[in-house]
N, C-alpha and C. Protein backbone atom coordinates (compact mmCIF):
# COMPACT_ATOMS: atom_id res chain seq x y z
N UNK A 1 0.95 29.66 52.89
CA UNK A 1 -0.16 29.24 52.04
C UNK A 1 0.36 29.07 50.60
N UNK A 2 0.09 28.13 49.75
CA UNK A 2 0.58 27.72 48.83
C UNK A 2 -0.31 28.32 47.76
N UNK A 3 0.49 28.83 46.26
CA UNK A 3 -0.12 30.05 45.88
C UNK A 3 -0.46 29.12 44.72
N UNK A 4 -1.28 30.09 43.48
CA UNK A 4 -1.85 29.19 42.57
C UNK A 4 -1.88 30.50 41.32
N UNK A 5 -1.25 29.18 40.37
CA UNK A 5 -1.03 29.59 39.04
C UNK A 5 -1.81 29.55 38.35
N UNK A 6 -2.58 30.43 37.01
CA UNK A 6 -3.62 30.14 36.23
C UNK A 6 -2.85 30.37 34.80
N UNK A 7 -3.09 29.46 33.94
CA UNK A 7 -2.59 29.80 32.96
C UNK A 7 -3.75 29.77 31.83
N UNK A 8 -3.88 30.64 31.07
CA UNK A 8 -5.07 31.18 30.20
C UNK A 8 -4.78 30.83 28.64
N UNK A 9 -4.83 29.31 27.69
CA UNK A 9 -4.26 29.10 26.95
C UNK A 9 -3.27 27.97 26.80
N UNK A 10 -4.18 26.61 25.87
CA UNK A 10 -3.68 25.73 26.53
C UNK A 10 -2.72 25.15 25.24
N UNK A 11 -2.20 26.08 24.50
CA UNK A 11 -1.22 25.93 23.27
C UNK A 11 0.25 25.17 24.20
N UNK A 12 0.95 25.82 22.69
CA UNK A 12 2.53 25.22 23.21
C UNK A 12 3.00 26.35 24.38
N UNK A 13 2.54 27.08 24.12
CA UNK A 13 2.99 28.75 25.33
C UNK A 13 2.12 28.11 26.77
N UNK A 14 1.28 27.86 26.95
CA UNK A 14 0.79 27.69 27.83
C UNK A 14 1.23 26.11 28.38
N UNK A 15 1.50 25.24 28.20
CA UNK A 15 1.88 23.82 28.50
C UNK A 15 3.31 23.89 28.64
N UNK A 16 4.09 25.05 27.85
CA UNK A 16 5.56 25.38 28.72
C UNK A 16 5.80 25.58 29.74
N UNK A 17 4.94 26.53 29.64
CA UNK A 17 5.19 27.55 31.06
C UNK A 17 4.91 26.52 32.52
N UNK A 18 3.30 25.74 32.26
CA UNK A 18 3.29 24.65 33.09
C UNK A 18 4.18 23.76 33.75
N UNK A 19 5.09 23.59 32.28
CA UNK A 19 6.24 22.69 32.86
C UNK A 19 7.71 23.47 32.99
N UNK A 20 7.47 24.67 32.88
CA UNK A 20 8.75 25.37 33.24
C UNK A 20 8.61 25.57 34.82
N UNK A 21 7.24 25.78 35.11
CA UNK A 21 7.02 26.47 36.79
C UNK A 21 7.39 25.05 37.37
N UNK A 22 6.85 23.69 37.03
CA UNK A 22 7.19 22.56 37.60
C UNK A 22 8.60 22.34 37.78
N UNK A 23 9.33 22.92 36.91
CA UNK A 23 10.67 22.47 36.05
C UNK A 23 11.70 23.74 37.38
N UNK A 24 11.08 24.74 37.59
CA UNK A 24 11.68 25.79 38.37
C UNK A 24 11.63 25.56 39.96
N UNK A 25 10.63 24.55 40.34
CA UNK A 25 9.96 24.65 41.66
C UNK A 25 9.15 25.25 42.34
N UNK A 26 8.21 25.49 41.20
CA UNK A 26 7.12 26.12 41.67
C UNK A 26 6.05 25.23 42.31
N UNK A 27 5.68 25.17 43.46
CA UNK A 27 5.58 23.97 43.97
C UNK A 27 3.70 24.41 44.37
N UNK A 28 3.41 25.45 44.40
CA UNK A 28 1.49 25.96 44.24
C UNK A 28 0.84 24.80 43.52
N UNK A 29 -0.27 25.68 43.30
CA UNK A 29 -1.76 25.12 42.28
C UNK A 29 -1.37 25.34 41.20
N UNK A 30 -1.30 24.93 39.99
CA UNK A 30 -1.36 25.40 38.67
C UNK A 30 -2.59 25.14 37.88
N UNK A 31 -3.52 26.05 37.51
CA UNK A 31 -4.56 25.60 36.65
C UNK A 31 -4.36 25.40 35.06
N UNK A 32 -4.07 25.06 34.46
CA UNK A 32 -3.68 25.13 32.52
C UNK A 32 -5.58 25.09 32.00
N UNK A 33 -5.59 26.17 31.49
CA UNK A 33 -7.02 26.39 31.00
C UNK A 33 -6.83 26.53 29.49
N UNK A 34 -7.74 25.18 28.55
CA UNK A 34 -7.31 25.34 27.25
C UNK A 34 -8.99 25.11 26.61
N UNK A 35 -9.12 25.89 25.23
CA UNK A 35 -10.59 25.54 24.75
C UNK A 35 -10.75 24.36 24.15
N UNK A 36 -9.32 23.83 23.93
CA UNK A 36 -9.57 22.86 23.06
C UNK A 36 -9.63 21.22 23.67
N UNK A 37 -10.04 20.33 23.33
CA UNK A 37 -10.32 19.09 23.78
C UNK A 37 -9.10 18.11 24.28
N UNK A 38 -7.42 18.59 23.93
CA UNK A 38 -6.42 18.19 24.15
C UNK A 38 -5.88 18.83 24.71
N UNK A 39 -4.55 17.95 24.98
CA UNK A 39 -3.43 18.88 25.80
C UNK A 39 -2.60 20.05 24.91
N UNK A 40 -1.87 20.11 25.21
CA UNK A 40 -0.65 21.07 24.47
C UNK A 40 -0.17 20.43 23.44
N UNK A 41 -0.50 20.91 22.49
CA UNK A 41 0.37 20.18 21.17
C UNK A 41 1.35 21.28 20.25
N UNK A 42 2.22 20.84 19.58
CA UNK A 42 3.00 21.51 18.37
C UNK A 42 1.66 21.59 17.13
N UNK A 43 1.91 22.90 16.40
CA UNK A 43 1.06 23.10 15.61
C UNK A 43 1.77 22.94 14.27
N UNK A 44 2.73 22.89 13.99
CA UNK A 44 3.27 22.46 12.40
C UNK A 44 2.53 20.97 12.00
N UNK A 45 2.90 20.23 12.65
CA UNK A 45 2.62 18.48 12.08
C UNK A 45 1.01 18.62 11.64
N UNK A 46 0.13 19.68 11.99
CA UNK A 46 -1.25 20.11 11.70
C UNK A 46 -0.96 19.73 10.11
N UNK A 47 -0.27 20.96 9.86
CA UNK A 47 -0.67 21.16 8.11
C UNK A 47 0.59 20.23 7.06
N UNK A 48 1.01 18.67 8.03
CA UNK A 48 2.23 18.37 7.10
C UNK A 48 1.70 16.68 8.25
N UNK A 49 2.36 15.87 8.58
CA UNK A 49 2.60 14.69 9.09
C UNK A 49 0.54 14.50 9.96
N UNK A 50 0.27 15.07 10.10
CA UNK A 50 -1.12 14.93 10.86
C UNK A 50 -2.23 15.22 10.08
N UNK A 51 -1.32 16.02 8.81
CA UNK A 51 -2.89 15.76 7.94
C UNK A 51 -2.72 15.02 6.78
N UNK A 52 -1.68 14.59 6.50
CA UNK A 52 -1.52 13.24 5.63
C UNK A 52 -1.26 12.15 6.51
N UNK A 53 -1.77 12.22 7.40
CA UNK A 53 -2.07 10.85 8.25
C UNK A 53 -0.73 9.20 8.53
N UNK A 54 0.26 10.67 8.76
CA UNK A 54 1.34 10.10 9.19
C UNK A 54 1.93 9.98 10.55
N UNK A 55 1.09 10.80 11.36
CA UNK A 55 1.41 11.16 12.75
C UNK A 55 -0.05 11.05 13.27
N UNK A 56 -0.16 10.94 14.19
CA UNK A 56 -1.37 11.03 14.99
C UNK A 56 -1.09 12.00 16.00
N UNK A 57 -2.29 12.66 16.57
CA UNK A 57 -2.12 14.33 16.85
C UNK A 57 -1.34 13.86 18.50
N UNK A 58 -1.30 12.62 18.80
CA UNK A 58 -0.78 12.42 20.39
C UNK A 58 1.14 12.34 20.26
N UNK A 59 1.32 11.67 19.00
CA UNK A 59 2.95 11.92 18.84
C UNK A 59 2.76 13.91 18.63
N UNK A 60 2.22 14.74 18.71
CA UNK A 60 2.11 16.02 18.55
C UNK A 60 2.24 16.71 19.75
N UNK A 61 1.72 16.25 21.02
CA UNK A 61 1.69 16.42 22.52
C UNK A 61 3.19 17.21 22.42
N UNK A 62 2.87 18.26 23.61
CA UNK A 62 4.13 18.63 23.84
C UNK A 62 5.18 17.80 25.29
N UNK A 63 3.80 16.94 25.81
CA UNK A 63 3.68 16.24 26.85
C UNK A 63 3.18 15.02 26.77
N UNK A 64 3.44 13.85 27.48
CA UNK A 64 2.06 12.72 27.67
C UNK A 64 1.17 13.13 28.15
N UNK A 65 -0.35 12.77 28.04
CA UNK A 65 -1.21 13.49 28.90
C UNK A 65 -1.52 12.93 30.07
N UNK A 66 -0.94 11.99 30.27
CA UNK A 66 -0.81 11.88 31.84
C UNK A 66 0.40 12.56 32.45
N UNK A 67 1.43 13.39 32.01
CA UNK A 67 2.42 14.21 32.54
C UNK A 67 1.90 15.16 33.14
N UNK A 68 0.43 15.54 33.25
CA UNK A 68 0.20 16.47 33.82
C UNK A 68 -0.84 16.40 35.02
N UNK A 69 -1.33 15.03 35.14
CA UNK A 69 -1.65 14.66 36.53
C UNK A 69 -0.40 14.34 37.52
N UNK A 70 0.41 13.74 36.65
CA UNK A 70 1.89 13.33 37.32
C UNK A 70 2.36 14.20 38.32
N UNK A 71 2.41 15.42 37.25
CA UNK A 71 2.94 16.53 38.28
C UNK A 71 2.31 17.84 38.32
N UNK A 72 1.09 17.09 39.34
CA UNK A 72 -0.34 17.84 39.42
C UNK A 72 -0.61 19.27 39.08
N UNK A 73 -0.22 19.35 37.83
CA UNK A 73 -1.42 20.26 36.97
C UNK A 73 -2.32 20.15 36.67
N UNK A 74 -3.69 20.62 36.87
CA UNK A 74 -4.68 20.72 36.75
C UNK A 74 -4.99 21.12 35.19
N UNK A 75 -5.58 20.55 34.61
CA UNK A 75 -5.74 20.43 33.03
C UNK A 75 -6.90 20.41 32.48
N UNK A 76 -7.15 21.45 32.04
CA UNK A 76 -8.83 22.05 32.13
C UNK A 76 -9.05 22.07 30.74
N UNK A 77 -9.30 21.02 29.84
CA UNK A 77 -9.41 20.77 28.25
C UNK A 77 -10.89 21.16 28.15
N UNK A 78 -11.02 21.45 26.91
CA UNK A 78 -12.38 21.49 27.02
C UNK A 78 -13.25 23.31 27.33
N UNK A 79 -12.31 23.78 28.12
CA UNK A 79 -12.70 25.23 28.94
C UNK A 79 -12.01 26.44 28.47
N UNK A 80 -13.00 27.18 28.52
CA UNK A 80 -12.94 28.47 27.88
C UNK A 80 -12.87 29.35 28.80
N UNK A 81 -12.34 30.77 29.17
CA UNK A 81 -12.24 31.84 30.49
C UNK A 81 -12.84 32.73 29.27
N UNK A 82 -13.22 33.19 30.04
CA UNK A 82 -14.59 33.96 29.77
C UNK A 82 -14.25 35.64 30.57
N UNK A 83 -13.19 35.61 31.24
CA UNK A 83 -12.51 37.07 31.62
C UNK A 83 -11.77 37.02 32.84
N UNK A 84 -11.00 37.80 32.88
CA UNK A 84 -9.26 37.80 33.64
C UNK A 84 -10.05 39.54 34.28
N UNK A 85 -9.83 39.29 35.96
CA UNK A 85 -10.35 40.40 36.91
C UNK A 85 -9.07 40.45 37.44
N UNK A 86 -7.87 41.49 37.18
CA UNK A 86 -6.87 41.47 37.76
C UNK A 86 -7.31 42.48 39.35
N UNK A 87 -7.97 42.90 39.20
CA UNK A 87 -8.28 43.30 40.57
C UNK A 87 -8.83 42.10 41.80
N UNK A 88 -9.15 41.61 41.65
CA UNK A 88 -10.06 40.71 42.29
C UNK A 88 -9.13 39.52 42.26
N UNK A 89 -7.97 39.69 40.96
CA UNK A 89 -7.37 37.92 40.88
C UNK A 89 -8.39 37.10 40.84
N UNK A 90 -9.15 37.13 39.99
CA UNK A 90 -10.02 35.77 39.49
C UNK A 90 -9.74 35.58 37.63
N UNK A 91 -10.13 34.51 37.45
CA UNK A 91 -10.07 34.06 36.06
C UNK A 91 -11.59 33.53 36.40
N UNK A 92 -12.39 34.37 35.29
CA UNK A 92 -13.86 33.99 35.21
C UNK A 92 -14.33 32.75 33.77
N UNK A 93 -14.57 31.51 34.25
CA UNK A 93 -14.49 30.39 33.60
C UNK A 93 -16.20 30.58 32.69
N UNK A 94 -16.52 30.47 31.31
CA UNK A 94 -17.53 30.51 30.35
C UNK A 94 -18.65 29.68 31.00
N UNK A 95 -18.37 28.52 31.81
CA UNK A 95 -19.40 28.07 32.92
C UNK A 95 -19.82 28.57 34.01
N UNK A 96 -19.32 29.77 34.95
CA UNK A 96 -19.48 30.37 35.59
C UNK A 96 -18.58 30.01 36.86
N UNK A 97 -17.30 29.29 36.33
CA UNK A 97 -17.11 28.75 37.95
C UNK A 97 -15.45 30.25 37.93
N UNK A 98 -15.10 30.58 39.04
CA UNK A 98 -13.60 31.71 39.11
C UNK A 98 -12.77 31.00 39.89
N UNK A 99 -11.53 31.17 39.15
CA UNK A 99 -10.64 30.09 39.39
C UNK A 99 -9.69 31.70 40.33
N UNK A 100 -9.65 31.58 41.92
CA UNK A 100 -8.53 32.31 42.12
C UNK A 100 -6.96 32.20 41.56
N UNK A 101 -6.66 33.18 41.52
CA UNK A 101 -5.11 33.38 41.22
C UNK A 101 -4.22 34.06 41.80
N UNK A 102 -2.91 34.10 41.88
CA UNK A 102 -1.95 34.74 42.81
C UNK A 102 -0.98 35.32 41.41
N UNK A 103 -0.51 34.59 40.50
CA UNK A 103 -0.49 35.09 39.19
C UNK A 103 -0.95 34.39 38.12
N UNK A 104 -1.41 35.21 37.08
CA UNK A 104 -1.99 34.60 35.95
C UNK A 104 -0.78 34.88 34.69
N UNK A 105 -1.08 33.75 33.69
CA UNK A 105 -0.41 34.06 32.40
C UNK A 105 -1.74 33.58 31.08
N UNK A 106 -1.59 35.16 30.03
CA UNK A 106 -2.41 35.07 29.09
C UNK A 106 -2.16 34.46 28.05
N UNK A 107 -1.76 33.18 27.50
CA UNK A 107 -1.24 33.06 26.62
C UNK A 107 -2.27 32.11 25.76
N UNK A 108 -2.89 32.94 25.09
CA UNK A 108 -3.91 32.00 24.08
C UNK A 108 -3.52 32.03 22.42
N UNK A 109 -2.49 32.65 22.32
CA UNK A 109 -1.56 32.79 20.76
C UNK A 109 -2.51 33.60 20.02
N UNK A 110 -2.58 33.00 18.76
CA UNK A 110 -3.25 34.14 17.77
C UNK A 110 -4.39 33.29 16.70
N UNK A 111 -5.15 33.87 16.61
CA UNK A 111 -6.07 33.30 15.75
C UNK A 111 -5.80 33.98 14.07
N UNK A 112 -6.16 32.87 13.23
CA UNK A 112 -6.21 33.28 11.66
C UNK A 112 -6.77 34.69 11.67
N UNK A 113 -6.61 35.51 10.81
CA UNK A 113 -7.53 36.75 10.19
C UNK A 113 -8.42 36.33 9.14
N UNK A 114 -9.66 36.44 9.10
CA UNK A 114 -10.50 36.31 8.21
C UNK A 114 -10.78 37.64 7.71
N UNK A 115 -10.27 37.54 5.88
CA UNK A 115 -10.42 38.86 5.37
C UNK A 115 -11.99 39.04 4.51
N UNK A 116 -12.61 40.22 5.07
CA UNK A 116 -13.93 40.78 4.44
C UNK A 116 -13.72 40.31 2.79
N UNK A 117 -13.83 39.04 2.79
CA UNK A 117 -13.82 38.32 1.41
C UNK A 117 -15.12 38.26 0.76
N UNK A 118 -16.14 38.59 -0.55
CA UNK A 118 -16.71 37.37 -0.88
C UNK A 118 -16.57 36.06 -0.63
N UNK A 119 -17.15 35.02 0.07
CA UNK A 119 -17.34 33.57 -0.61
C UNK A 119 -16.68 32.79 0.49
N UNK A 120 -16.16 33.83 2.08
CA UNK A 120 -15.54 33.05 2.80
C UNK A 120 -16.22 32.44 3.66
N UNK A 121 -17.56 32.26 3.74
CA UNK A 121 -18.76 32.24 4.68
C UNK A 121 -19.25 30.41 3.70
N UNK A 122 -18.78 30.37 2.46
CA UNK A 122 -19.44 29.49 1.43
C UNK A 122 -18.67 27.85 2.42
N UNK A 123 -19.35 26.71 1.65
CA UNK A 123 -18.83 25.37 2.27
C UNK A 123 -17.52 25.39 1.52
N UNK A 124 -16.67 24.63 2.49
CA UNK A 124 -15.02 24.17 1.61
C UNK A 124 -14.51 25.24 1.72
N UNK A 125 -15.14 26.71 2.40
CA UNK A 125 -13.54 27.39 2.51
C UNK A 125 -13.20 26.90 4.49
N UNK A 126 -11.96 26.42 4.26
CA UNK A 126 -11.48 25.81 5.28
C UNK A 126 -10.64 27.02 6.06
N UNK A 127 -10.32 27.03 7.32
CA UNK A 127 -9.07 27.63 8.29
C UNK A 127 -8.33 26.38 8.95
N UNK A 128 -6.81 26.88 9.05
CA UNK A 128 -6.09 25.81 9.42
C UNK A 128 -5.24 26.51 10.71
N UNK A 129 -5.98 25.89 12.01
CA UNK A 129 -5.21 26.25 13.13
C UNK A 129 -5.21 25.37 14.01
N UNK A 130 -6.39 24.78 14.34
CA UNK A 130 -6.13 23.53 15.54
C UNK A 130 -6.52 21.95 15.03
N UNK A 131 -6.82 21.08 15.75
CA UNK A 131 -6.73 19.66 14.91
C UNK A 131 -7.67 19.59 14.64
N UNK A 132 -9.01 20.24 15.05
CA UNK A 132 -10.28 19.64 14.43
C UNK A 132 -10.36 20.41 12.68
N UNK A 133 -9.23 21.47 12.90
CA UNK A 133 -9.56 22.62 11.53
C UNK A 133 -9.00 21.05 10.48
N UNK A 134 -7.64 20.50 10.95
CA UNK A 134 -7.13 19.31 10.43
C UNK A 134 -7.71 18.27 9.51
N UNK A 135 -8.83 17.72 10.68
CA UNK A 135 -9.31 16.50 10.83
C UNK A 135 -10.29 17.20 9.38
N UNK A 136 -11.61 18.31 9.75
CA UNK A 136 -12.03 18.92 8.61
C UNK A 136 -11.51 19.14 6.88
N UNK A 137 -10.25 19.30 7.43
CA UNK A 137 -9.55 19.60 5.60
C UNK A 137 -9.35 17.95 5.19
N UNK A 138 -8.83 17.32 6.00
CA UNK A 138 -8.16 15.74 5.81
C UNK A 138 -9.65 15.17 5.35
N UNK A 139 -10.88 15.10 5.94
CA UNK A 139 -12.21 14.84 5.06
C UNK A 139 -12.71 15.14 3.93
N UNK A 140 -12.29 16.54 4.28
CA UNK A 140 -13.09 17.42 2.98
C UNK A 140 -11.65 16.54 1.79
N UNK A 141 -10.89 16.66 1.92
CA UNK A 141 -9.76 15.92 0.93
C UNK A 141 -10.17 14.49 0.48
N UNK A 142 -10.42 13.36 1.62
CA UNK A 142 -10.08 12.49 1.15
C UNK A 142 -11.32 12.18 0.04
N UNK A 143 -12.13 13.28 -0.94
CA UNK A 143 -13.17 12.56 -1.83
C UNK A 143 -12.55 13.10 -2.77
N UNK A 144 -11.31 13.79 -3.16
CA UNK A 144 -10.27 14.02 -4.05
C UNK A 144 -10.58 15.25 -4.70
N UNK A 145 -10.17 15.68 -5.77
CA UNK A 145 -10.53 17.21 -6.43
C UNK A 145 -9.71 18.41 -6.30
N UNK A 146 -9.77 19.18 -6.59
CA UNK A 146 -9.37 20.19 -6.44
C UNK A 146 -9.06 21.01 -5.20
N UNK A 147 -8.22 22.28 -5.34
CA UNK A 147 -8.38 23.03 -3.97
C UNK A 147 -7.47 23.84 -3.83
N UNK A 148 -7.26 25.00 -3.43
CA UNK A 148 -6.86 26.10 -3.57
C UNK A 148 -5.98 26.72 -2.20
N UNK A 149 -4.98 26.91 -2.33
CA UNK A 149 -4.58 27.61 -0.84
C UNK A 149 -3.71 28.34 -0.71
């Protein structure tokens, strides 16, 4: 019976590993479960070539995004897991659907720290981690002015 991979985290850690298990012969299910609306991308060109609108976030791919129907990974953009039952081997999906697993990998990286600031709750204070945080600062910019970071 052919076993099935879940991977929790659809960064550069998680779209490796995808193509390392492909890359090794891991020849199962692989699920790649990411929250965000794309595939695996590099996160530097965010705050340098993608937000001065020199790159577009697909030269950013760590992959084509058809590389991963190619070599049928299942590519779950968009989706959030909602909890990891290592007893049971399920990955419980924020829609309600459980993705079995034979092994899972957690790799969802790290989120900014937001410090108990005054004024961080106010409009224009920005966070810079995925492309929509990007696309947000590159707007809020292009009416010119000031800005602090």
């Amino acid at each position: 019976m052919a076993r099935t991979a879940v991977i929790v985290g659809g960064g550069l850690a998680g779209g490796s590993a995808a193509s390392t298990l492909r890359q090794e012969g891991f020849d199962g299910r692989i699920v790649l479960v990411g929250a965000e609306d794309y595939p695996p991308y590099e996160r530097p060109p965010l705050s340098k070539e993608f937000l001065r609108g020199e790159q577009t976030l697909e030269k950013g791919f760590l992959r084509p995004a058809e590389w991963y129907a190619e070599h049928d990974v299942e590519l779950r953009t968009g989706t959030t897991a909602a909890s990891i039952e290592p007893v049971g081997r399920t990955v419980g999906l924020a829609d309600g659907e459980r993705l079995q697993y034979d092994v899972a990998l957690l790799a969802t990286g790290s989120r900014n720290r937001r410090f108990p600031i005054p004024g961080l709750d106010l409009e224009g204070v920005l966070d810079l981690r995925t492309a929509a945080d990007s696309e947000r600062i590159k707007a809020a910019a292009a009416a010119g002015g000031r800005a602090v970071v």
